[in-house]
Protein backbone atom coordinates (compact mmCIF):
# COMPACT_ATOMS: atom_id res chain seq x y z
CA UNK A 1 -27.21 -23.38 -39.32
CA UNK A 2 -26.26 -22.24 -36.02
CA UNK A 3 -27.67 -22.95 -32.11
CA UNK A 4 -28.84 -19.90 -30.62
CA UNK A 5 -31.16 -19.25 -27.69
CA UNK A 6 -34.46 -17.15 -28.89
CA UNK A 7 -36.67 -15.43 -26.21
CA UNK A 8 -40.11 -15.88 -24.89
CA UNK A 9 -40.17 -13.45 -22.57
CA UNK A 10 -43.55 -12.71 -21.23
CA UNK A 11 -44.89 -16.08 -21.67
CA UNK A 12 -44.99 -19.05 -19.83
CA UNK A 13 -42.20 -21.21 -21.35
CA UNK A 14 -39.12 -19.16 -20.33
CA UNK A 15 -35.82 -19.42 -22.30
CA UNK A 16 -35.64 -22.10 -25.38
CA UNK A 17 -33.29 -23.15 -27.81
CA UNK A 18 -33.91 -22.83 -31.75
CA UNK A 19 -32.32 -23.30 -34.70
CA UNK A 20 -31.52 -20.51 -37.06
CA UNK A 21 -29.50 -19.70 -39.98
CA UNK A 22 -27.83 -16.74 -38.17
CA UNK A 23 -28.27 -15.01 -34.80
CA UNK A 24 -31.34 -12.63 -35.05
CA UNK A 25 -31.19 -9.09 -36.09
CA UNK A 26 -34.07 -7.80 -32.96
CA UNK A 27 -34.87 -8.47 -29.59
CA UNK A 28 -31.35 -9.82 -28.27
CA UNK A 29 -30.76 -10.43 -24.55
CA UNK A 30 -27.55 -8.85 -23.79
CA UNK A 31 -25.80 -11.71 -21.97
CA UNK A 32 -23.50 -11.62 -18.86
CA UNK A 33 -21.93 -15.16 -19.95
CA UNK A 34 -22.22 -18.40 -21.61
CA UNK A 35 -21.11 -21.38 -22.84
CA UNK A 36 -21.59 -23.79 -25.95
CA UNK A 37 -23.00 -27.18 -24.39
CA UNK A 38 -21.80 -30.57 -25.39
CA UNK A 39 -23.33 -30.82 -29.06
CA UNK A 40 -22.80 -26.94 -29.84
CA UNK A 41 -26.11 -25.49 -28.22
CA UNK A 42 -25.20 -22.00 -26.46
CA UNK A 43 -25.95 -22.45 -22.82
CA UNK A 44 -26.91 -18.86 -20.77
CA UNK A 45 -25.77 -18.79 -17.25
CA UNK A 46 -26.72 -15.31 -16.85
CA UNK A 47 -29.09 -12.87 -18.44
CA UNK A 48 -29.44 -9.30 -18.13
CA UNK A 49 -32.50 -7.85 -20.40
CA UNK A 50 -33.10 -4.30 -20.66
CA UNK A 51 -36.57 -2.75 -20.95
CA UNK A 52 -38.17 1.00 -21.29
CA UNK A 53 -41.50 2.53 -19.43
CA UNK A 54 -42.84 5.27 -20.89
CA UNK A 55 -45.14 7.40 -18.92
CA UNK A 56 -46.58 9.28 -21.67
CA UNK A 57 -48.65 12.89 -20.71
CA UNK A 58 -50.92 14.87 -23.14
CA UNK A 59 -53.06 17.46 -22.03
CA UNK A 60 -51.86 16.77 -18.63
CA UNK A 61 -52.77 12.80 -18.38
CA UNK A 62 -50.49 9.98 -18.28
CA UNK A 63 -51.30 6.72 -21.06
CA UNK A 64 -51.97 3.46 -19.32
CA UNK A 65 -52.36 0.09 -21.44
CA UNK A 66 -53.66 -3.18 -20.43
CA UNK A 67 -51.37 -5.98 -21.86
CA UNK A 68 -53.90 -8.96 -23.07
CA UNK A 69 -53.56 -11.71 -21.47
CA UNK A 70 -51.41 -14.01 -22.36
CA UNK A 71 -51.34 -18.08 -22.09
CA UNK A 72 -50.53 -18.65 -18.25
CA UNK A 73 -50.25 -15.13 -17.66
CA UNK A 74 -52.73 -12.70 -16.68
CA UNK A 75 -53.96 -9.30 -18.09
CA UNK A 76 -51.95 -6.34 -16.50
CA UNK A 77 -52.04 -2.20 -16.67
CA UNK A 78 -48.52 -0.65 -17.69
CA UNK A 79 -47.02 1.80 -19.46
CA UNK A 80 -46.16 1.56 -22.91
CA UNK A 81 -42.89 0.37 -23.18
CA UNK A 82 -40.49 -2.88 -24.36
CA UNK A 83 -37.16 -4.28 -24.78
CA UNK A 84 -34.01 -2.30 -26.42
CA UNK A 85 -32.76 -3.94 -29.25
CA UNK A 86 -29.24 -4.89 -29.88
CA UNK A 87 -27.19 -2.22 -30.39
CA UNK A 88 -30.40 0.57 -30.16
CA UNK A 89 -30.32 4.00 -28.21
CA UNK A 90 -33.09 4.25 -25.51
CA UNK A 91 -34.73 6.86 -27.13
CA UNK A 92 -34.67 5.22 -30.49
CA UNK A 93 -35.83 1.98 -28.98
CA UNK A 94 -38.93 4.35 -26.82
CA UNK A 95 -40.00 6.14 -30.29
CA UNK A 96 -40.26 2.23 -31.39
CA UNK A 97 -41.91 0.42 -28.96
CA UNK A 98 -44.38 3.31 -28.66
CA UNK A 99 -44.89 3.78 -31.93
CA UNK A 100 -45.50 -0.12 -32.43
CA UNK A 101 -48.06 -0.93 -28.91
CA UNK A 102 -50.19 2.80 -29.14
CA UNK A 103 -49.11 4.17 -32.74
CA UNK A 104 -48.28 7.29 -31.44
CA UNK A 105 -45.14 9.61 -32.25
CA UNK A 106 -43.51 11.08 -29.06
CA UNK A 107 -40.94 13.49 -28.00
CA UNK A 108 -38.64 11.74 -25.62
CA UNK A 109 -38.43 13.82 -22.18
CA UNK A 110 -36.73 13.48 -18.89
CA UNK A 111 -35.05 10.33 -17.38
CA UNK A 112 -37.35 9.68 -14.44
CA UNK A 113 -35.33 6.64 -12.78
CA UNK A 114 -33.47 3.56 -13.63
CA UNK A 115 -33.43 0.52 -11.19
CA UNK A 116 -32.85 -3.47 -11.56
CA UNK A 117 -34.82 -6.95 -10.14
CA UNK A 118 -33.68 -10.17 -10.48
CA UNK A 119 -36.65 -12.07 -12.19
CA UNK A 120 -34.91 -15.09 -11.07
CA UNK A 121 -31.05 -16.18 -10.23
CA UNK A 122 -30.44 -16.39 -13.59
CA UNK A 123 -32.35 -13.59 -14.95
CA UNK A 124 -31.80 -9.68 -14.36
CA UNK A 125 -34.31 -6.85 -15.63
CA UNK A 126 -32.94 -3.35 -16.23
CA UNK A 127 -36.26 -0.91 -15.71
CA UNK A 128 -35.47 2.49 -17.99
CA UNK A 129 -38.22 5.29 -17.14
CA UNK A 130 -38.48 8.10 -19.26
CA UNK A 131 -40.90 10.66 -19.67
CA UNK A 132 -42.80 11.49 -23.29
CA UNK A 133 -45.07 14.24 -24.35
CA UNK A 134 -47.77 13.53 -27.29
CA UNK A 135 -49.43 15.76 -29.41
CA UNK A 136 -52.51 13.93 -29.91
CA UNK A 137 -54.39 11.31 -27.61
CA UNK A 138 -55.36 9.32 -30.87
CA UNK A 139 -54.15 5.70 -29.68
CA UNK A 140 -53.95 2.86 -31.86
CA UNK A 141 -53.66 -0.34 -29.96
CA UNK A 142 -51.20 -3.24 -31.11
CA UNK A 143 -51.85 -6.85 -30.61
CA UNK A 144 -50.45 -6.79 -27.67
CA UNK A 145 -52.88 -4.32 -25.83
CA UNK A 146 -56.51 -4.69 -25.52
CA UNK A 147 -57.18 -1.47 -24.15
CA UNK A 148 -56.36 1.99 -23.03
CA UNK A 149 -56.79 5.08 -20.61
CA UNK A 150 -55.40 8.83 -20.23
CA UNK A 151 -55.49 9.24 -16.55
CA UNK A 152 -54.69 11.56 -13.88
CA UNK A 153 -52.20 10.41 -11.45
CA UNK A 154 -54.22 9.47 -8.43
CA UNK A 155 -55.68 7.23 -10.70
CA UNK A 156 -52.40 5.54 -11.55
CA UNK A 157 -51.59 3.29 -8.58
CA UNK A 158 -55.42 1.95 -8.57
CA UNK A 159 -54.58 0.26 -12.01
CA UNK A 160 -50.91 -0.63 -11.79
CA UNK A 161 -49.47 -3.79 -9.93
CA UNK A 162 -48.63 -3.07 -6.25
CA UNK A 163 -44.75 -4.16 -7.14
CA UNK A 164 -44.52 -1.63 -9.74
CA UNK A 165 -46.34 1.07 -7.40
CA UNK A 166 -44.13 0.54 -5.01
CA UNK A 167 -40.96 0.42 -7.47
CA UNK A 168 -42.28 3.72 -8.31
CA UNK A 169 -42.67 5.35 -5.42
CA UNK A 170 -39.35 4.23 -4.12
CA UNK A 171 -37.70 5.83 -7.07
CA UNK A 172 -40.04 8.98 -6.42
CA UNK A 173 -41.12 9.14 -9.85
CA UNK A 174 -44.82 9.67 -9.23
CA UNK A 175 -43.49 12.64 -7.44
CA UNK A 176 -41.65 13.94 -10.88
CA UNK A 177 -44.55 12.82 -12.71
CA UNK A 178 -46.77 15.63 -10.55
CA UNK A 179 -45.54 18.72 -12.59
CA UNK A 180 -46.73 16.91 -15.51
CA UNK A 181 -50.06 15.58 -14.55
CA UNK A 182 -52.77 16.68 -12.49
């Protein structure tokens, strides 16, 4: 039995400790540096996570989800997207997380933009943005989404969170997104 730190990401309870047999196979943090505490539990000082967004387009409209809300959190309109596994490609990790939140198989286009945020001083987000074409607009929604939309792209930035609007503008991907959607 070893002392590892798990990750509750999106919730309300932040970083914990747990106790495990052996470190887990999915959803590692890739961390900048740490330390074993007094009593063998891993400390993190710093932690960098890296994440994919996936505007996806079919028949020239772009797939929004809305996340469900979670406990202290709040219901929210994204792309599809998630974390990159340890030791997982970004497209590998995009045909994934896609495949898992709107059961949907994608071809994996352009790189739109890549940019970072500090979450907090101890906590850095690496935002991968890639483009993906579907063939069908059949979506199957995961646990994790309570509903969906094909949209055009003026439609887009009523929906999304004004950060992530901005983020996106700034990066001038709704401009890239334009030859793909009306």
């Amino acid at each position: 039995m070893c002392n590892i730190i798990a990750k509750s990401f999106w919730g309300s309870q932040g970083y914990f400790f747990k106790n495990t047999p052996e470190p887990p196979e999915a959803r590692l943090q890739i961390v900048a540096s740490q330390r074993v505490t007094t009593g063998g539990m891993v400390a993190v000082d710093k932690v960098m996570r890296a994440t994919v967004r996936v505007p996806i387009v079919h028949n020239r409209r772009v797939l929004l989800v809305r996340r469900s809300a979670v406990p202290g959190g709040r219901e929210s309109w994204e792309f599809p997207g998630g974390g990159l596994e340890f030791g997982e490609s970004v497209d590998g990790c995009i045909a994934r997380e896609v495949m898992e939140e709107v059961g949907l198989k994608v071809d994996v286009g352009e790189h739109l933009a890549t940019f970072t945020t500090l979450l907090n001083p101890w906590l850095q987000l690496v935002l991968i943005y890639k483009l993906a074409f579907s063939v069908t607009d059949a979506v199957v929604l995961s646990h994790e989404h309570q509903d969906f939309r094909w949209m055009r792209l003026s439609e887009v930035e009523d929906l999304l969170r004004p950060t992530v609007v901005e983020e996106m503008l700034r990066e001038g991907i709704f401009q890239r997104l334009q030859h793909y959607i009306d």
